[in-house]
C-alpha atoms as a PDB file:
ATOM      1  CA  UNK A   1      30.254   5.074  17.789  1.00  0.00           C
ATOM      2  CA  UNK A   2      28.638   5.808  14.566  1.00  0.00           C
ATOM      3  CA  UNK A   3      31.312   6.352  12.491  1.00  0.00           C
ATOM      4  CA  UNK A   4      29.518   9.158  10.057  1.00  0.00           C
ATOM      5  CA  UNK A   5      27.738  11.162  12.597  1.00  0.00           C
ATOM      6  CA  UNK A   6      29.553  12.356  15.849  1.00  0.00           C
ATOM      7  CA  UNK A   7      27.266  13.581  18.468  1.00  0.00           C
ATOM      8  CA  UNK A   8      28.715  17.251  19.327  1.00  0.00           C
ATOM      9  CA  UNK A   9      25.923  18.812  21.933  1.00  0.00           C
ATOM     10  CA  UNK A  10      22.282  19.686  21.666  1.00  0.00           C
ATOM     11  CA  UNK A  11      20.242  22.487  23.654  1.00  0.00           C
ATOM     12  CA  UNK A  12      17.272  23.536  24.407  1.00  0.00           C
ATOM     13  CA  UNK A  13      15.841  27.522  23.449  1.00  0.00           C
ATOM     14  CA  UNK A  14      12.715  28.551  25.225  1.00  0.00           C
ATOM     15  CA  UNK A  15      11.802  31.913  27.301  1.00  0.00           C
ATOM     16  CA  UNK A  16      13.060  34.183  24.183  1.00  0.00           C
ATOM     17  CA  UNK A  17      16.248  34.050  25.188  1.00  0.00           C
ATOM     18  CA  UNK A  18      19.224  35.885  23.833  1.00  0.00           C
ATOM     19  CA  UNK A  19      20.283  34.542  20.105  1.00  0.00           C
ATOM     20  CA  UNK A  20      23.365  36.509  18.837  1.00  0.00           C
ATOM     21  CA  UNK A  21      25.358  36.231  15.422  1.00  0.00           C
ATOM     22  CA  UNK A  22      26.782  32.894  15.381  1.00  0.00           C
ATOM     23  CA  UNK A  23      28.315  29.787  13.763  1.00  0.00           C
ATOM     24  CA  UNK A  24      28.975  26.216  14.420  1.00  0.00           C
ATOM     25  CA  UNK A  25      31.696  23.963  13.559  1.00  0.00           C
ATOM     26  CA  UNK A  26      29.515  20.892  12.705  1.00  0.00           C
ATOM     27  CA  UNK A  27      26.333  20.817  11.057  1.00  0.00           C
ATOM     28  CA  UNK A  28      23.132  21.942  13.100  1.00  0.00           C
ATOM     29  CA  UNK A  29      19.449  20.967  13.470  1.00  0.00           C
ATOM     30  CA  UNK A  30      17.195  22.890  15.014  1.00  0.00           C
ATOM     31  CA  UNK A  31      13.365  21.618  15.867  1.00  0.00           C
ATOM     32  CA  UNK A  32      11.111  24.322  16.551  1.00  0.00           C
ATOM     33  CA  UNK A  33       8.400  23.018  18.810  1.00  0.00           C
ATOM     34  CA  UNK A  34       6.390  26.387  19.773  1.00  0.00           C
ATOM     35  CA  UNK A  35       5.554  29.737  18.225  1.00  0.00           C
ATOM     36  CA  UNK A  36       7.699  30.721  15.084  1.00  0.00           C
ATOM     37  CA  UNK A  37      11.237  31.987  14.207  1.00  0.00           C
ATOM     38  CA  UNK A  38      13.129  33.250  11.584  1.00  0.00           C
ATOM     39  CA  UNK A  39      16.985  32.895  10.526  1.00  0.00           C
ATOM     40  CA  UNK A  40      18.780  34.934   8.872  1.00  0.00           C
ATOM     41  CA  UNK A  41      22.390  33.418   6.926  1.00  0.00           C
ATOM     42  CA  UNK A  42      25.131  35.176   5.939  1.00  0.00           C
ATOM     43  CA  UNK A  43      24.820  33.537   2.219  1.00  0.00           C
ATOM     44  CA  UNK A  44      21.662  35.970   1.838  1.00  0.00           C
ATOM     45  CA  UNK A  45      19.341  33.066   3.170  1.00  0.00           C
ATOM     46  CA  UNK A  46      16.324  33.915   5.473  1.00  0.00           C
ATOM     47  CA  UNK A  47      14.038  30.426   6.048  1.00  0.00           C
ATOM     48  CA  UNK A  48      11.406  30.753   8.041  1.00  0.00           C
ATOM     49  CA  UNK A  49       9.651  27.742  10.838  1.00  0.00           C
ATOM     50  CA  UNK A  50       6.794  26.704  13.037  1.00  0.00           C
ATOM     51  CA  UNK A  51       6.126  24.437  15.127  1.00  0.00           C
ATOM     52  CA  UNK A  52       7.488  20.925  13.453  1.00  0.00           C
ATOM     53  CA  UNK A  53       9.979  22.684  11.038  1.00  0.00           C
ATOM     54  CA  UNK A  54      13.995  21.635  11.549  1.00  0.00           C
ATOM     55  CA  UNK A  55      15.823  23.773  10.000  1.00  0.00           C
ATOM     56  CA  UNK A  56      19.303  22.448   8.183  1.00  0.00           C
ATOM     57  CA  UNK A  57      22.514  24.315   8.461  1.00  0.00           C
ATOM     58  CA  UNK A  58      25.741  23.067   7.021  1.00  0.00           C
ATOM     59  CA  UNK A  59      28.547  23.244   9.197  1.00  0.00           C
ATOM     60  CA  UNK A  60      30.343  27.111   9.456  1.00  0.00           C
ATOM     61  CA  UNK A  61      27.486  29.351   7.985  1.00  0.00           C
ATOM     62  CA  UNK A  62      27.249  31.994  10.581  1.00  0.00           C
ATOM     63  CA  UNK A  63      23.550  33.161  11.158  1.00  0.00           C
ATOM     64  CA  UNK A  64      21.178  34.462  13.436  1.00  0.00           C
ATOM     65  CA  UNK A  65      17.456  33.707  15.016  1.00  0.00           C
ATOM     66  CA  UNK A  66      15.030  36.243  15.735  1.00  0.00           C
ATOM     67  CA  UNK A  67      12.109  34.569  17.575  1.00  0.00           C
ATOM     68  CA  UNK A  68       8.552  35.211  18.174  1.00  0.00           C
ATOM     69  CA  UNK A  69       7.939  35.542  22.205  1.00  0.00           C
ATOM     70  CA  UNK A  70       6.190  31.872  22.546  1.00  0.00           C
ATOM     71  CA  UNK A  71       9.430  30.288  20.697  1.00  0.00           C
ATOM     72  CA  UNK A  72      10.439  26.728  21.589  1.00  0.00           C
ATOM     73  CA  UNK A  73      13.415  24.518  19.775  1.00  0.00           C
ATOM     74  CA  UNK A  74      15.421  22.241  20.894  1.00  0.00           C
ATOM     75  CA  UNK A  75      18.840  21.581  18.704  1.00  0.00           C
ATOM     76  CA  UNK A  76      21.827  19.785  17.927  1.00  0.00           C
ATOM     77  CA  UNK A  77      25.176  19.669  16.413  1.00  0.00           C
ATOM     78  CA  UNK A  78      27.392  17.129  14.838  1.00  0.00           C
ATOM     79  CA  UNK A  79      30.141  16.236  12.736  1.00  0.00           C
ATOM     80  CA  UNK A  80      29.350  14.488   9.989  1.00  0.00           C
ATOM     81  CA  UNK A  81      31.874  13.095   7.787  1.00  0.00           C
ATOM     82  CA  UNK A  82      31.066  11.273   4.652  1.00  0.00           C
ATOM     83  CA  UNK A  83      27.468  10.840   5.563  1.00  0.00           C
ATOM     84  CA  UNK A  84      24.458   9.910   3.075  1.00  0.00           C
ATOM     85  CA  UNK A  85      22.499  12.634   4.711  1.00  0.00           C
ATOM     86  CA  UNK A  86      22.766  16.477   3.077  1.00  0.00           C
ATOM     87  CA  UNK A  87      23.802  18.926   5.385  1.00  0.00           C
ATOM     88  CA  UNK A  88      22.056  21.341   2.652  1.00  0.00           C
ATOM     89  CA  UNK A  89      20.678  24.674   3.709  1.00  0.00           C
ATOM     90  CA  UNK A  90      17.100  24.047   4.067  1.00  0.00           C
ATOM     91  CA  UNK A  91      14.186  23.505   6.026  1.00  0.00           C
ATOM     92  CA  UNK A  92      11.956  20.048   6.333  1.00  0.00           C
ATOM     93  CA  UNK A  93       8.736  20.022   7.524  1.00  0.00           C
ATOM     94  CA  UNK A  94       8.049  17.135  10.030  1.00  0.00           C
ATOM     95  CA  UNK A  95       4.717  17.673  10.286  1.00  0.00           C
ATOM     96  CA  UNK A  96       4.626  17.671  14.159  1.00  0.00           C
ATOM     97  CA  UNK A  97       6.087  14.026  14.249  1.00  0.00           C
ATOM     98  CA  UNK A  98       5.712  12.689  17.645  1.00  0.00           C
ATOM     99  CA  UNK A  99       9.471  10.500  17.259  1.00  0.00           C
ATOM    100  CA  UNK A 100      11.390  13.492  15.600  1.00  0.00           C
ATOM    101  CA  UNK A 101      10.134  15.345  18.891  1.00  0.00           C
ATOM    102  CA  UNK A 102      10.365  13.034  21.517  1.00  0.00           C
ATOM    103  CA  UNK A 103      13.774  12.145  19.991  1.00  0.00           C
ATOM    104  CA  UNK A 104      15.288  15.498  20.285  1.00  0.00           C
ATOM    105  CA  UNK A 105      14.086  15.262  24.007  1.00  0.00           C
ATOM    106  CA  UNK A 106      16.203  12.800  24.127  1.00  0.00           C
ATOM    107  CA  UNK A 107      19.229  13.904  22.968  1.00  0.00           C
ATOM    108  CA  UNK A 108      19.185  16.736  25.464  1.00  0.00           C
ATOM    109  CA  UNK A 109      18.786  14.186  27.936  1.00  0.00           C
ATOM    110  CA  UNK A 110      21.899  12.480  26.294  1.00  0.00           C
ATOM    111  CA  UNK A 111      23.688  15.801  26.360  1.00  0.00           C
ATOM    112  CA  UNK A 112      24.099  15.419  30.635  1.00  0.00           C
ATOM    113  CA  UNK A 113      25.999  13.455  31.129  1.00  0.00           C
ATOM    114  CA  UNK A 114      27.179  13.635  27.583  1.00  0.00           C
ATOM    115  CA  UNK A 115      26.746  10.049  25.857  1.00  0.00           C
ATOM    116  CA  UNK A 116      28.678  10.425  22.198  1.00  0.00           C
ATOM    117  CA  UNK A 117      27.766   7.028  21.290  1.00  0.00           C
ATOM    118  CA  UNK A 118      24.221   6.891  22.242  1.00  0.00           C
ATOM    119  CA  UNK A 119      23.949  10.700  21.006  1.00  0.00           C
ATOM    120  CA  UNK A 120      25.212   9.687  17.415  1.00  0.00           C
ATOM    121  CA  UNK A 121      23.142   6.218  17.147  1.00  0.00           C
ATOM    122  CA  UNK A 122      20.178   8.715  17.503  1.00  0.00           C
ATOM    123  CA  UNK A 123      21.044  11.347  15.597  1.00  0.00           C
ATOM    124  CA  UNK A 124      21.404   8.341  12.300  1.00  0.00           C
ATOM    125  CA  UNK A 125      18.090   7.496  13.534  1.00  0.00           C
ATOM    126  CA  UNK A 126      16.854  11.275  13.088  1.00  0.00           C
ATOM    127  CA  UNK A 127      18.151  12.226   9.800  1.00  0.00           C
ATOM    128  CA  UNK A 128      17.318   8.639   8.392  1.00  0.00           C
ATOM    129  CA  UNK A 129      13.663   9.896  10.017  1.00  0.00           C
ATOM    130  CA  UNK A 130      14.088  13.182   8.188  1.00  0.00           C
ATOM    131  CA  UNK A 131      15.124  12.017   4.860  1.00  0.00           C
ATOM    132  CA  UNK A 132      11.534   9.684   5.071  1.00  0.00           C
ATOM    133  CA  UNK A 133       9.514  12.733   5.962  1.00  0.00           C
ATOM    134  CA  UNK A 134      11.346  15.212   3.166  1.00  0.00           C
ATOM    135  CA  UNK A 135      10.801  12.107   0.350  1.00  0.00           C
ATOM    136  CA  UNK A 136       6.675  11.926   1.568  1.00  0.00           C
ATOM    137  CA  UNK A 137       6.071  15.659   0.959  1.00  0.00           C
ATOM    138  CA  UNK A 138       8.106  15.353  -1.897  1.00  0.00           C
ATOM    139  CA  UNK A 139       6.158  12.565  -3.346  1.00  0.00           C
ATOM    140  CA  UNK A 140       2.775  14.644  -2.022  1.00  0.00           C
ATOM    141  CA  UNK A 141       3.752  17.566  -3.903  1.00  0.00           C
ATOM    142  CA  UNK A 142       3.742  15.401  -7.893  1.00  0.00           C
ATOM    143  CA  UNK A 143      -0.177  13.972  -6.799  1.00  0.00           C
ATOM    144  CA  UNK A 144      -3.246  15.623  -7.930  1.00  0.00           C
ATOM    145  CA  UNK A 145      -4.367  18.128  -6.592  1.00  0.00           C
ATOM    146  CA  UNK A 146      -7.387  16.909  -5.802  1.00  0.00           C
ATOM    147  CA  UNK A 147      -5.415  13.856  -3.677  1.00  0.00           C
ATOM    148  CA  UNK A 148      -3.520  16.199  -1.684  1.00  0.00           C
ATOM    149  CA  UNK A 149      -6.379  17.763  -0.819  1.00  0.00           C
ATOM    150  CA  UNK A 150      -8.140  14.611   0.319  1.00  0.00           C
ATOM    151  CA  UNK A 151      -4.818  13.229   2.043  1.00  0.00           C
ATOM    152  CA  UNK A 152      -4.659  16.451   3.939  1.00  0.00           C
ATOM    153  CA  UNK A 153      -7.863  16.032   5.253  1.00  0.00           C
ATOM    154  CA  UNK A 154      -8.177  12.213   6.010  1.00  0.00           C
ATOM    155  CA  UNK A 155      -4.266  13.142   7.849  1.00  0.00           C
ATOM    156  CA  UNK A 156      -6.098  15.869  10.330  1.00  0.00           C
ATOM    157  CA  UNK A 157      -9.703  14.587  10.252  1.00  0.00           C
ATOM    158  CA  UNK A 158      -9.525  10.473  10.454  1.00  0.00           C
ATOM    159  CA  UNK A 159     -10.960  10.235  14.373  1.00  0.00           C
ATOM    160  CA  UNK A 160     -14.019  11.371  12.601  1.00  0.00           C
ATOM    161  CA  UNK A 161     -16.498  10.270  10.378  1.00  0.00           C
ATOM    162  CA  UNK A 162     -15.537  10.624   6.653  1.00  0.00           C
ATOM    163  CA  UNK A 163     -17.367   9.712   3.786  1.00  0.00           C
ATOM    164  CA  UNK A 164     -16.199   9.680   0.034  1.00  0.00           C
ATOM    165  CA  UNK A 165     -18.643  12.200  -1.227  1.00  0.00           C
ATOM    166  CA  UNK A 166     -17.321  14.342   1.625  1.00  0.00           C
ATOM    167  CA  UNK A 167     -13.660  14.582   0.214  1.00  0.00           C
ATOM    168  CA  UNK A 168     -14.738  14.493  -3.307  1.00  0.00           C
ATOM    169  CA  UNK A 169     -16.572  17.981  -2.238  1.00  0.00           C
ATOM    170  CA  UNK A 170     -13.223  19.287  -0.618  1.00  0.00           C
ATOM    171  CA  UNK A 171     -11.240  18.143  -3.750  1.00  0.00           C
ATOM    172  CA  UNK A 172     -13.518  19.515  -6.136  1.00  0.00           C
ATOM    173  CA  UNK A 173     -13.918  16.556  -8.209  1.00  0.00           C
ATOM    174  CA  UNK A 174     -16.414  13.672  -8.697  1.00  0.00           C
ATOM    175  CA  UNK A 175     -17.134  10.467  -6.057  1.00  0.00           C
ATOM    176  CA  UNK A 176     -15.595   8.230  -8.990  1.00  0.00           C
ATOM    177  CA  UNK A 177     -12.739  10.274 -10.338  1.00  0.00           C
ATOM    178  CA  UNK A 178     -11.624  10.626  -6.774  1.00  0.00           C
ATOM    179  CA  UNK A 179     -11.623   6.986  -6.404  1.00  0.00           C
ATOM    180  CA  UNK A 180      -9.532   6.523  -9.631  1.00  0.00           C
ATOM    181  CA  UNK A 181      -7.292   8.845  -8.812  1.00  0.00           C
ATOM    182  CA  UNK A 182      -6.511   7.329  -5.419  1.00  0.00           C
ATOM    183  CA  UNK A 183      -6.086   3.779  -7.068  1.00  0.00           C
ATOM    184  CA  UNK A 184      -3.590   5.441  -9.605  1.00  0.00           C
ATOM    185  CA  UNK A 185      -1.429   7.527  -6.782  1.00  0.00           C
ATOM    186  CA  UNK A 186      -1.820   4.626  -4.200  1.00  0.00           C
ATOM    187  CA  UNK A 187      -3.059   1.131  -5.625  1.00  0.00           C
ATOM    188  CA  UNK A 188      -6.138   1.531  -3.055  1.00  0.00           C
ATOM    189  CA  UNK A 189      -9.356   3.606  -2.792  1.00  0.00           C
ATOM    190  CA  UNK A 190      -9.932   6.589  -0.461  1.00  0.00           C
ATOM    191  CA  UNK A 191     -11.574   4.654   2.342  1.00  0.00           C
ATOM    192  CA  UNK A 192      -8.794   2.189   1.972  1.00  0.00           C
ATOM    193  CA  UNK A 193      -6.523   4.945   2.304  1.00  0.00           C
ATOM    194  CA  UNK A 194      -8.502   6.433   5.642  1.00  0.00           C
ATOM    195  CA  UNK A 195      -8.065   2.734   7.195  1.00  0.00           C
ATOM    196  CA  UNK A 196      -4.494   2.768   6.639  1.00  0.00           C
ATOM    197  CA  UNK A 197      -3.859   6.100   8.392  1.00  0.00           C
ATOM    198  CA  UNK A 198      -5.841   5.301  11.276  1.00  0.00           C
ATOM    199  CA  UNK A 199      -4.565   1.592  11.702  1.00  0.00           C
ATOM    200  CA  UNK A 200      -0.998   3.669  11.682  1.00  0.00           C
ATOM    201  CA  UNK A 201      -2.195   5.999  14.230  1.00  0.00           C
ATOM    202  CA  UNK A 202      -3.785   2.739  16.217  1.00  0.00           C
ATOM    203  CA  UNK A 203      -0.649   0.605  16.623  1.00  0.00           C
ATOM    204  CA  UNK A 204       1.196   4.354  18.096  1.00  0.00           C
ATOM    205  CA  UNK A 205      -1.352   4.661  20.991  1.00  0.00           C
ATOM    206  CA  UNK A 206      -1.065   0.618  21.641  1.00  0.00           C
ATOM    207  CA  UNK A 207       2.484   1.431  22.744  1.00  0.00           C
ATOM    208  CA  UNK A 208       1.037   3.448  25.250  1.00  0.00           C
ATOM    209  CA  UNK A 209      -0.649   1.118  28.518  1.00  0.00           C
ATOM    210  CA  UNK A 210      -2.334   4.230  29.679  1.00  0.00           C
ATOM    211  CA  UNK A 211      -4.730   3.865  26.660  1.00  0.00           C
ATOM    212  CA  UNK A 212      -7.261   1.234  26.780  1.00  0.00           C
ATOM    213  CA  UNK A 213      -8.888  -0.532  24.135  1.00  0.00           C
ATOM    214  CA  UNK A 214     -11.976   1.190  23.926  1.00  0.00           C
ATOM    215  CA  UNK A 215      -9.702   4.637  24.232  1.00  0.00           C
ATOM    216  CA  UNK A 216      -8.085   4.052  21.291  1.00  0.00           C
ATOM    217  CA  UNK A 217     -10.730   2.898  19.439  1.00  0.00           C
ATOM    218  CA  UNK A 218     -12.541   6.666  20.116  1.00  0.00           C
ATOM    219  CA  UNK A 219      -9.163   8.200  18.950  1.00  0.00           C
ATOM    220  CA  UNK A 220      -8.632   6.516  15.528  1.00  0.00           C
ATOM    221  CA  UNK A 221     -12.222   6.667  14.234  1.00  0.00           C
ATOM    222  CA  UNK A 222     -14.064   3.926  15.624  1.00  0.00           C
ATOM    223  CA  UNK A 223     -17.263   4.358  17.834  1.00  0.00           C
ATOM    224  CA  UNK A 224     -17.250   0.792  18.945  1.00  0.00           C
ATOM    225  CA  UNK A 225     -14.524  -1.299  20.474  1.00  0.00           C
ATOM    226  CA  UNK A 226     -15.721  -4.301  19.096  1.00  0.00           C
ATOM    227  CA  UNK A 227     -15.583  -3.275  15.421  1.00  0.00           C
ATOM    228  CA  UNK A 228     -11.771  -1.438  16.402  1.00  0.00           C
ATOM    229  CA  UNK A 229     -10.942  -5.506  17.186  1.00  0.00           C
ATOM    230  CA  UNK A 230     -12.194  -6.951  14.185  1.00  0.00           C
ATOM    231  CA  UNK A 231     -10.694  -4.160  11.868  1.00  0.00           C
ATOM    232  CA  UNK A 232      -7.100  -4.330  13.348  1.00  0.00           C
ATOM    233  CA  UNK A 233      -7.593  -8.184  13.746  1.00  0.00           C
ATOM    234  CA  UNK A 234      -8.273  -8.239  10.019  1.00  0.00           C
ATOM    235  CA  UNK A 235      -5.734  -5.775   8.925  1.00  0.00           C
ATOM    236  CA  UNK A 236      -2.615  -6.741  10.752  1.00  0.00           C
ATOM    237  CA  UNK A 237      -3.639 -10.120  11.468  1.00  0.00           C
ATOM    238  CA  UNK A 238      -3.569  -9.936  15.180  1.00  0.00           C
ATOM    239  CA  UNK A 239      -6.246  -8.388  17.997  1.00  0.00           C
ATOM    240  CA  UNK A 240      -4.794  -5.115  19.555  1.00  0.00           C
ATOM    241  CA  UNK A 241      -4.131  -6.822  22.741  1.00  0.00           C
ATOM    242  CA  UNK A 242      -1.635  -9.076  21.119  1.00  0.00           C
ATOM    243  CA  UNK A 243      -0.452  -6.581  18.977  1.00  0.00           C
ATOM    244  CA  UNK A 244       0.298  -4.459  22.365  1.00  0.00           C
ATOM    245  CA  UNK A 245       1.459  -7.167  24.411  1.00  0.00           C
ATOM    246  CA  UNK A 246       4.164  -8.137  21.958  1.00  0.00           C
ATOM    247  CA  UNK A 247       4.655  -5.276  18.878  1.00  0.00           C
ATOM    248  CA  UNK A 248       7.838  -6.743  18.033  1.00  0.00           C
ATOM    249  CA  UNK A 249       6.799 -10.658  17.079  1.00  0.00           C
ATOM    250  CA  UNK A 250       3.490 -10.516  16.560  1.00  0.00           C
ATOM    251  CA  UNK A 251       2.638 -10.193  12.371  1.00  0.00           C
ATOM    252  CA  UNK A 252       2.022  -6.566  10.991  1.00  0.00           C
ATOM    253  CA  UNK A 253       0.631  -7.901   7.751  1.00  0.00           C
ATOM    254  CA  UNK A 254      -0.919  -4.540   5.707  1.00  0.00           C
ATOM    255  CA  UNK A 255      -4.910  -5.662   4.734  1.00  0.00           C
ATOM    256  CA  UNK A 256      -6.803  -3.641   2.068  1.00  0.00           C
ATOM    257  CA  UNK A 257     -10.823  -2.548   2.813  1.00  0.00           C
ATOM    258  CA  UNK A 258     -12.774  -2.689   0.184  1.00  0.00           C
ATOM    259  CA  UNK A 259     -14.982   0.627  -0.247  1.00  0.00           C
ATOM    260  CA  UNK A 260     -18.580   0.453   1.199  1.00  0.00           C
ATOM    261  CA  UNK A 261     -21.080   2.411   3.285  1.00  0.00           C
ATOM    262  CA  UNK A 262     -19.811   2.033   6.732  1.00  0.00           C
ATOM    263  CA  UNK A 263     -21.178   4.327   9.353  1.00  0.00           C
ATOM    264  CA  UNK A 264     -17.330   4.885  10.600  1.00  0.00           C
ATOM    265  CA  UNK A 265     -16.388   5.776   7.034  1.00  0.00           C
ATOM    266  CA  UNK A 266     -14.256   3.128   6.676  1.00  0.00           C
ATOM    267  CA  UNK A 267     -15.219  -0.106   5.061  1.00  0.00           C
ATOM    268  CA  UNK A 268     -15.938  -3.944   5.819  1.00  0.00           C
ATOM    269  CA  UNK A 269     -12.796  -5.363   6.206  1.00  0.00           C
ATOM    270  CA  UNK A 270     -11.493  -8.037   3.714  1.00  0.00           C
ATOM    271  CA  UNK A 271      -8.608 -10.109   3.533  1.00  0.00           C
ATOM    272  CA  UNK A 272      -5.973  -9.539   0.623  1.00  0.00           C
ATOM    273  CA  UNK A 273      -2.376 -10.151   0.058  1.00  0.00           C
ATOM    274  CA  UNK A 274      -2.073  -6.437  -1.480  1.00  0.00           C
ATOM    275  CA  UNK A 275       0.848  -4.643  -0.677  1.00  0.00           C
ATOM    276  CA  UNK A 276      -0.294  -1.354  -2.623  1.00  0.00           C
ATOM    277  CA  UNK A 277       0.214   0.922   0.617  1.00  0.00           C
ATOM    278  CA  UNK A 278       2.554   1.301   3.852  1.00  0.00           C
ATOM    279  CA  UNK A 279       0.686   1.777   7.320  1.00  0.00           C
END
């Protein structure tokens, strides 16, 4: 059993149920995964969530949830003794993440028939999760302004076509300043930037057999299958279908595109040994 996290219980809220005054003796996170609450702590606190907000509460701080009438979480408790993680009062936005969700799915699953060991193995997995998430929109919040804005949209917008001149416009600042100022936050250009996210979205659906090729192609920004292959051949060093067929041995190697006028507004891919960016 993981010897800084203990696995107390986790539950599931839904229907507007009931939420009175209460308190826990471990440390609580709570997931909300539809419609919006708001909880009130007996320090003076009030922190407000949405859908992919967990809210942090440090073990004996009574408090109490007033939900909107749509409201979904799902939550846990633990003790935590020792632990690198804060138990701080505070909220972290996940951003919808699909393992932070599907995660706390599974520790209600866990819950019956309870499974300590299993329960605490995940919950290190979530806060080490968690403490990823809260560095990113920390890191996020000292770029330009200019790059958040064009990381925002290139996160909700990279299925479709995006051009350069398109999120200078939405940044509010030239084609090449843009471009510089991507180099200096990341060590790659804005297109590189665009491949990266959607080669990261691209190896998530290859986990799932229900997608083919061609479907996951559409859904990461590429209108033909053929030029999907050659892009994630080039970038990870492996075709999709070996990257799907083994995920775990085959070589995840990060490429870098050079900027250019692609009609899937992302470049020609080139080979590199950069390692400027994670995907």
């Amino acid at each position: 059993m993981n010897g800084e996290i203990v696995f107390s219980y986790a539950g599931h809220y839904h229907d507007n149920l009931p939420n009175p005054h209460h308190s826990h003796r471990g440390a609580e996170l709570v997931l909300v995964t539809a419609g919006s609450c708001e909880t009130a702590f007996d320090n003076g606190v009030t922190l407000k969530g949405g859908p992919g907000t967990v809210l942090v509460t440090p073990p004996e701080l009574a408090h109490q949830q007033s939900n909107s009438p749509e409201c979904e979480t799902f939550y846990a408790v633990m003790e935590m003794a020792g632990s690198e993680f804060s138990t701080e009062l505070r909220t972290v936005e996940t951003g919808n993440d699909a393992l932070i969700r599907q995660w706390f799915a599974n520790l209600l699953e866990l819950n019956i028939p309870y499974s300590a060991e299993q329960g605490s193995a995940l919950l290190a997995a979530i806060w080490a999760r968690l403490t990823l998430l809260e560095q990113q929109s920390d890191n996020r919040r000292t770029l330009h302004p200019g790059v958040r804005a064009a990381v925002a949209h290139i996160e909700k917008h990279y299925m479709e076509p995006i051009a350069v001149s398109e999120l200078a416009e939405r940044s509010g600042v030239s084609q090449s300043h843009l471009n510089s100022l991507f180099r200096r936050s990341f060590g790659v250009g804005p297109l590189n930037y665009l491949t990266a996210v959607r080669m990261r979205q691209a190896r998530l659906l290859l986990l799932n057999p229900y997608f083919n090729i061609s479907e996951v192609a559409a859904r990461t920004g590429f209108r033909e299958a053929n030029y999907f292959t050659r892009a994630f051949r080039l970038f990870h060093g492996v075709t999709p279908g070996e990257y799907r067929a083994s995920p775990s041995e085959t070589a995840d190697r990060l490429q870098v595109y050079e900027p250019g006028g692609s009609p899937d507004g992302a470049a020609p891919p080139r080979r590199t040994g950069s390692n400027s960016i994670i995907a």
